[in-house]
N, C-alpha and C. Protein backbone atom coordinates (compact mmCIF):
# COMPACT_ATOMS: atom_id res chain seq x y z
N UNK A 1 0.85 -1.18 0.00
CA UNK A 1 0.00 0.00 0.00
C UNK A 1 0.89 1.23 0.00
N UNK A 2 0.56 2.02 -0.65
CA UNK A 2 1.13 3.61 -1.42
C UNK A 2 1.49 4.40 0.45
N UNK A 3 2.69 4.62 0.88
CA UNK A 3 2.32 6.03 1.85
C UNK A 3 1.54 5.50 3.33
N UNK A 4 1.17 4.13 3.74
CA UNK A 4 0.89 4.57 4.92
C UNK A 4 1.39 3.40 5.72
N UNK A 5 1.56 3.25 6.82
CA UNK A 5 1.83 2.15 7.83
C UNK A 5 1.21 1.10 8.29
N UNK A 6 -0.16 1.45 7.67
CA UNK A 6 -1.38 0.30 8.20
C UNK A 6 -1.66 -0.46 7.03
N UNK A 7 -2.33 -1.19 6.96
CA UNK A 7 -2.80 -1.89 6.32
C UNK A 7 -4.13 -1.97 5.88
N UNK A 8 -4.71 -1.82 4.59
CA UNK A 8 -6.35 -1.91 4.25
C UNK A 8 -6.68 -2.72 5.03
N UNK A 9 -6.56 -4.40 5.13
CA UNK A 9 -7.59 -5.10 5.14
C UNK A 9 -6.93 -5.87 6.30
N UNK A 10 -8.16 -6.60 7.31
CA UNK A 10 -7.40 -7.24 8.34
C UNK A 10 -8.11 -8.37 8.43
N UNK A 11 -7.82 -9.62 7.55
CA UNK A 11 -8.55 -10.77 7.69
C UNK A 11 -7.23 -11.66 8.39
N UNK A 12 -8.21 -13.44 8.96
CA UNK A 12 -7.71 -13.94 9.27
C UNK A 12 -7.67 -15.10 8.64
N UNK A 13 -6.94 -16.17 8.39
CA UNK A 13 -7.05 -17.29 7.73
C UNK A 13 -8.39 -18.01 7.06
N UNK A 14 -9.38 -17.84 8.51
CA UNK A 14 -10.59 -18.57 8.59
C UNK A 14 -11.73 -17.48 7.42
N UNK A 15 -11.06 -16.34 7.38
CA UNK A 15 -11.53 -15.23 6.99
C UNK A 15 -11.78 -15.11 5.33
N UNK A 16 -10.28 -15.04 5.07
CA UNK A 16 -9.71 -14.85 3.86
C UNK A 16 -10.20 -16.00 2.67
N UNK A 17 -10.14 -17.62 3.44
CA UNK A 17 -10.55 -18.67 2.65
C UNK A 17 -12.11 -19.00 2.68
N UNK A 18 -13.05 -18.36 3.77
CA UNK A 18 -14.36 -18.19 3.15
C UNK A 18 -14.62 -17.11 2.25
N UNK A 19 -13.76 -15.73 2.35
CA UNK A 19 -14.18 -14.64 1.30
C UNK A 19 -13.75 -15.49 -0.31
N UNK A 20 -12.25 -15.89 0.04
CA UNK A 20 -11.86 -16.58 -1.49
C UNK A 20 -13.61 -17.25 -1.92
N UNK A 21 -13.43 -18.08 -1.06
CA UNK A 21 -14.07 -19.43 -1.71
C UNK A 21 -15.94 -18.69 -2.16
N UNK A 22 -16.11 -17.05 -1.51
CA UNK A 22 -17.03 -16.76 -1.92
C UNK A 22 -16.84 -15.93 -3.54
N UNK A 23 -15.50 -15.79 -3.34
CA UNK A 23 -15.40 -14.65 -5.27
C UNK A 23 -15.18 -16.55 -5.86
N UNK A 24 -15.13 -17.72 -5.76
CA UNK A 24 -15.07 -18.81 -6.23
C UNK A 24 -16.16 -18.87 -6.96
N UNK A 25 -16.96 -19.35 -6.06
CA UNK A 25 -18.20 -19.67 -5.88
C UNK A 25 -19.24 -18.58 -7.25
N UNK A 26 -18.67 -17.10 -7.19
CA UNK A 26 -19.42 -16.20 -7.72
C UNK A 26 -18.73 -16.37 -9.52
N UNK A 27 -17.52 -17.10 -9.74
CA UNK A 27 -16.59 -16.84 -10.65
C UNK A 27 -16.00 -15.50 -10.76
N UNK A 28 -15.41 -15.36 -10.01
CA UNK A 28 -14.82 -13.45 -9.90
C UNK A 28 -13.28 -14.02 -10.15
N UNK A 29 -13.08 -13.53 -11.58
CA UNK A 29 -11.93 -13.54 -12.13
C UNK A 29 -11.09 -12.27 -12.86
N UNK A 30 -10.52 -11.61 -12.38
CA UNK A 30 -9.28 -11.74 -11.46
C UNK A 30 -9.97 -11.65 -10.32
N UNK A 31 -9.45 -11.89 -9.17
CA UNK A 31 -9.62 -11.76 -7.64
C UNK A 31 -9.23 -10.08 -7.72
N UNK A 32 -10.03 -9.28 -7.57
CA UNK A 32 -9.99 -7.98 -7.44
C UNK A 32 -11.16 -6.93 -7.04
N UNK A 33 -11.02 -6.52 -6.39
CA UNK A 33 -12.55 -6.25 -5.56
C UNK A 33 -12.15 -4.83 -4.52
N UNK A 34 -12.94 -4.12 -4.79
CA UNK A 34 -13.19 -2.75 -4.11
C UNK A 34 -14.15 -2.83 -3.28
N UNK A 35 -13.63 -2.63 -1.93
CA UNK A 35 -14.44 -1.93 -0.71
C UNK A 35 -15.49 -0.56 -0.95
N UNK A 36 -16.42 -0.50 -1.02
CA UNK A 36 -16.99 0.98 -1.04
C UNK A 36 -18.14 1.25 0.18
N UNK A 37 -18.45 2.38 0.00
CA UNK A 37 -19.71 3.06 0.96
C UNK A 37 -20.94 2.14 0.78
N UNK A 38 -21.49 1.94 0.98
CA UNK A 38 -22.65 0.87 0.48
C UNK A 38 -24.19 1.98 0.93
N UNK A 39 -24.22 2.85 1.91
CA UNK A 39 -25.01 3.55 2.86
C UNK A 39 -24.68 3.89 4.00
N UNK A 40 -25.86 4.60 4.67
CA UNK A 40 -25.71 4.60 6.00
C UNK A 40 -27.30 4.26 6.69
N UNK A 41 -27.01 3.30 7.61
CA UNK A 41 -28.69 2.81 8.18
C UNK A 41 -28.30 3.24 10.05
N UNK A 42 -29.19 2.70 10.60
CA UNK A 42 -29.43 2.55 12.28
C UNK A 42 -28.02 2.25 12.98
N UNK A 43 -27.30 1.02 12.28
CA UNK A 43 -26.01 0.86 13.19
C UNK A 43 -24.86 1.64 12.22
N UNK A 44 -25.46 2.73 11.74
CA UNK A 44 -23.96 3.74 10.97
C UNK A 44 -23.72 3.26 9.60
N UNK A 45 -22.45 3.09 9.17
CA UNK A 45 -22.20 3.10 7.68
C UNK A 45 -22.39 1.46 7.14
N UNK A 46 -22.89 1.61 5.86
CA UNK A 46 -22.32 -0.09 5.79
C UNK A 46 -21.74 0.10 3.75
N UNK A 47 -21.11 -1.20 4.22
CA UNK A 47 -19.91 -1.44 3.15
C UNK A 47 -20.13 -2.72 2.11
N UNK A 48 -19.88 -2.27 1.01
CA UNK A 48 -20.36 -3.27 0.31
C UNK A 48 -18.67 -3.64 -0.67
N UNK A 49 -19.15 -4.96 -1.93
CA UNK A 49 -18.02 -4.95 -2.49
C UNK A 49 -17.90 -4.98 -3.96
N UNK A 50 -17.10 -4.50 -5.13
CA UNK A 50 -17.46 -4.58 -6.65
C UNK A 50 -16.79 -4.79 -7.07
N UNK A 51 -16.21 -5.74 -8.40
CA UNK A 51 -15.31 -5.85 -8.92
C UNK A 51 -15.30 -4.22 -9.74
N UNK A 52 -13.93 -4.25 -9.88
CA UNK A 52 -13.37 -2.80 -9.93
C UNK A 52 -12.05 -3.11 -10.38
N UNK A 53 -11.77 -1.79 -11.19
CA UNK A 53 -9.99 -1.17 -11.43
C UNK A 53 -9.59 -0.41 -10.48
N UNK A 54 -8.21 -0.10 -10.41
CA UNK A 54 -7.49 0.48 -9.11
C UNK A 54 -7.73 2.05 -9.90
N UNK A 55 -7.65 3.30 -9.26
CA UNK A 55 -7.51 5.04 -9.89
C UNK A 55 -6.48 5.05 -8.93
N UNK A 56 -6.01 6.14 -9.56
CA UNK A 56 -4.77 7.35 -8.67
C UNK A 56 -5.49 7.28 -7.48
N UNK A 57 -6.71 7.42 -6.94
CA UNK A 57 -7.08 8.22 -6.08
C UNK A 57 -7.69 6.72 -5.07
N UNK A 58 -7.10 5.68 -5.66
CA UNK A 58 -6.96 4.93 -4.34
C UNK A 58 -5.88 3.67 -3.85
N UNK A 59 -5.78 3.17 -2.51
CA UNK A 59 -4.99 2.24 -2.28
C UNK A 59 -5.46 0.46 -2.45
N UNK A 60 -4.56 0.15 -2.86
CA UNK A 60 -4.32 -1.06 -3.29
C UNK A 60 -3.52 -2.16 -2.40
N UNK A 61 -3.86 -2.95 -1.80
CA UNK A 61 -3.67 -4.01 -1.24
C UNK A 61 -3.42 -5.78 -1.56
N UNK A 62 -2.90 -6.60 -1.58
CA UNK A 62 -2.81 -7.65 -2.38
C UNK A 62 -2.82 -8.71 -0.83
N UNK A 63 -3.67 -9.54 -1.26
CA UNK A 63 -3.39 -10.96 0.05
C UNK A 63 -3.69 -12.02 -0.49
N UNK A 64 -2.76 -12.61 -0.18
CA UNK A 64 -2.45 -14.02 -1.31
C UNK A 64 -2.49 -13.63 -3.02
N UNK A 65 -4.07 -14.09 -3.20
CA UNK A 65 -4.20 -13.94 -4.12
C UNK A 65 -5.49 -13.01 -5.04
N UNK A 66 -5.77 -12.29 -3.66
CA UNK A 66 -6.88 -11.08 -3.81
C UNK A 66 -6.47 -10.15 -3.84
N UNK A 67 -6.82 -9.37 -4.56
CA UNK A 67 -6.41 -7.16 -4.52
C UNK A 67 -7.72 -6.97 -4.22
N UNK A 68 -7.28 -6.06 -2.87
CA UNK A 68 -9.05 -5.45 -2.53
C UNK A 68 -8.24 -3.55 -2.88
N UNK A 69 -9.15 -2.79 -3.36
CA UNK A 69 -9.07 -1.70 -3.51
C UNK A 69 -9.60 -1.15 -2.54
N UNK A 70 -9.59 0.55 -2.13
CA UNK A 70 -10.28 1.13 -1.28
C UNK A 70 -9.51 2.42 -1.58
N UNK A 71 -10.67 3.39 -1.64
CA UNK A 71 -10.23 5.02 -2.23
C UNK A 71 -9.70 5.53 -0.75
N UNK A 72 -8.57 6.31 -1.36
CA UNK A 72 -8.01 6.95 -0.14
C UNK A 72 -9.01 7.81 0.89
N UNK A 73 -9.65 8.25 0.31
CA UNK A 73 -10.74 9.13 1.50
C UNK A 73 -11.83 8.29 1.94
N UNK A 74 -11.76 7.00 1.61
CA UNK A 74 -12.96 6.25 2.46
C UNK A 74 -11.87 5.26 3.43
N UNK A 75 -10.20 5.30 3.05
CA UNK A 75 -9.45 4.49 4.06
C UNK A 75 -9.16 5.93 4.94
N UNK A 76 -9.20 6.89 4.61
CA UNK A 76 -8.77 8.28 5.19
C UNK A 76 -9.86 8.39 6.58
N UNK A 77 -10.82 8.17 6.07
CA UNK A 77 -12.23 8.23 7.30
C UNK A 77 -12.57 7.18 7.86
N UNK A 78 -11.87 5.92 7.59
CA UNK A 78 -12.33 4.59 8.10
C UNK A 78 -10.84 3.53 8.58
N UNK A 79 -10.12 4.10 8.37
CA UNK A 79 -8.85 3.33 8.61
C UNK A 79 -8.71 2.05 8.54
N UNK A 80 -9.30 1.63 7.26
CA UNK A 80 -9.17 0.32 6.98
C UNK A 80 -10.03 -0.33 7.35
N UNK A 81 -10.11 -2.09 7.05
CA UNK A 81 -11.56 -2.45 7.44
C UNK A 81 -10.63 -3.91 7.99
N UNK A 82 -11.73 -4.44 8.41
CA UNK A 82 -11.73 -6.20 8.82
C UNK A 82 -12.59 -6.84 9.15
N UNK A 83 -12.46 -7.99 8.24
CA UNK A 83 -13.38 -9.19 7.09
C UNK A 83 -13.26 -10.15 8.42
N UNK A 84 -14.46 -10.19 8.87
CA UNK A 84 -14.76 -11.84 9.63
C UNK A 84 -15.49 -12.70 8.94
N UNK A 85 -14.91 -13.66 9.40
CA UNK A 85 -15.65 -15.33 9.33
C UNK A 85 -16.77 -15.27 9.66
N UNK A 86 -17.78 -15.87 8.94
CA UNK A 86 -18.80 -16.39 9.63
C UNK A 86 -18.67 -16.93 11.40
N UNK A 87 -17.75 -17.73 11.59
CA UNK A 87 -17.56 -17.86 12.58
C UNK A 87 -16.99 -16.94 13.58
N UNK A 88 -16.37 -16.18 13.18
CA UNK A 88 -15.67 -15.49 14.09
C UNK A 88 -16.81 -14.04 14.19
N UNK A 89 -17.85 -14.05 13.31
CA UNK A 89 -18.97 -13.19 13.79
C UNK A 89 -20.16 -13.94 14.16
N UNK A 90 -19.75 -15.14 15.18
CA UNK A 90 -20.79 -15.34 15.73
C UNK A 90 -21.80 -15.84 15.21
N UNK A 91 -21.46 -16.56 14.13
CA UNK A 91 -22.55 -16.96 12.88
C UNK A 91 -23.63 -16.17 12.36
N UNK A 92 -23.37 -15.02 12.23
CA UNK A 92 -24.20 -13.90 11.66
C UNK A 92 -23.58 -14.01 10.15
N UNK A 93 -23.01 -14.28 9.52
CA UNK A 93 -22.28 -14.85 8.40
C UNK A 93 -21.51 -13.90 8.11
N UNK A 94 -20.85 -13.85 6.66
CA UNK A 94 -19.49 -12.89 6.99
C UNK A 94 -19.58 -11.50 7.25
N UNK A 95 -18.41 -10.55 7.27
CA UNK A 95 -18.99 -9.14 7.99
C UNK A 95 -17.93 -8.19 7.41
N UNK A 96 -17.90 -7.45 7.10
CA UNK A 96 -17.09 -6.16 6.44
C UNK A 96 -17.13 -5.01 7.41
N UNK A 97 -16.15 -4.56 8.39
CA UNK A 97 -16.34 -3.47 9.19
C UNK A 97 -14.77 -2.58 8.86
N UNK A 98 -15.37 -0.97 9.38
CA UNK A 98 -14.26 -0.66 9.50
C UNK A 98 -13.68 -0.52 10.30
N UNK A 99 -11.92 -0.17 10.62
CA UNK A 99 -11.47 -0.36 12.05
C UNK A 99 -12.26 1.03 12.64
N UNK A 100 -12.55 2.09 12.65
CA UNK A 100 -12.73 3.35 12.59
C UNK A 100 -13.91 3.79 12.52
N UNK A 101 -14.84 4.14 13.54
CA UNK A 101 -16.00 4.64 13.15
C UNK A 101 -16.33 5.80 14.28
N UNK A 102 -16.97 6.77 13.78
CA UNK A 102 -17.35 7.92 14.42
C UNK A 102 -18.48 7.53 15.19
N UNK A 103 -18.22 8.28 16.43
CA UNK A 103 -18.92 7.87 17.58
C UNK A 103 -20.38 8.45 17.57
N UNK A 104 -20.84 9.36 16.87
CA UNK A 104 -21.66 10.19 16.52
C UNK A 104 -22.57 9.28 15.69
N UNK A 105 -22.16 8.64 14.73
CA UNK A 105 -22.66 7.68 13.86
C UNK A 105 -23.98 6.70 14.14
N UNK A 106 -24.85 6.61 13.70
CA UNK A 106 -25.78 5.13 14.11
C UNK A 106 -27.25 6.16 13.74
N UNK A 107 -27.89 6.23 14.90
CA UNK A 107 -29.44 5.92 14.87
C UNK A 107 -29.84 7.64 14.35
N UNK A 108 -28.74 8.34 14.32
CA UNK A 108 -29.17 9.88 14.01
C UNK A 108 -29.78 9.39 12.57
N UNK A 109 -29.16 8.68 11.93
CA UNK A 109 -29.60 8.71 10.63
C UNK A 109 -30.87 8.00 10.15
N UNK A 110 -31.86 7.81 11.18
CA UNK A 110 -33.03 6.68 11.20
C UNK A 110 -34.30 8.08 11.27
N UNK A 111 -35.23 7.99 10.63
CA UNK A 111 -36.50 9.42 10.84
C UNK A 111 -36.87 9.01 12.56
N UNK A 112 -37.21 7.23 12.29
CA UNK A 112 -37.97 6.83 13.26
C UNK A 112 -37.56 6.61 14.60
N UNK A 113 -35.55 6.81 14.66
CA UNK A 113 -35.22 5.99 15.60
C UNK A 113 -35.01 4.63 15.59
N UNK A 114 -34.20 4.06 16.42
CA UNK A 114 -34.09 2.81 16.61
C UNK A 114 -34.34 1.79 17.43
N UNK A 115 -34.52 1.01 17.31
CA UNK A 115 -35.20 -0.20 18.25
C UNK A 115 -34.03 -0.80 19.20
N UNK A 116 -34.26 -0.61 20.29
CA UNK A 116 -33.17 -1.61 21.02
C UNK A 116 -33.27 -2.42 21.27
């Protein structure tokens, strides 16, 4: 990655070989895939993923045999993300978060409020 000390993406073994085996599964050839904004709902931002080309205007990451992209001003405001396992989220199935989220963030953005 271009310029910084951290790292985009923070998967773990258990992680990395269910995401593989899900761009498998989908035929996603090359393994190359961009992180983006997806929205914002009740629990704050959420993140989705697209096959994509790399721009100037973002960082590039390689693990094993995946390039995940992510534009510098969404790693700039989110400091990177990390990919759980199904298992390791508790069997809620897999999960895309970022390390980084504003504390302000969540239910402001609901008309109705949120349910606890």
């Amino acid at each position: 990655m271009n310029n910084t000390t951290m790292s985009l993406i923070d998967i773990s073994d258990a992680g990395y070989n269910e995401f593989n085996d899900l761009l498998e599964a989908n035929e996603i050839e090359p393994k190359v895939v961009r992180l983006a904004l997806a929205g914002f709902g009740c629990s704050g931002p959420r993140f989705g993923l697209m096959v994509d080309e790399a721009t100037d205007n973002d960082y590039v990451e390689v693990l094993k045999d995946v390039t995940f992209i992510v534009s510098k001003d969404l790693y700039d405001e989110y400091q990177g993300f990390v990919i759980l396992s199904d298992e390791e989220n508790f069997g809620g199935g897999m999960s895309l978060r970022p390390r980084k989220i504003d504390d302000a963030s969540g239910c402001s953005t609901c008309a109705t409020g949120c349910a606890v």
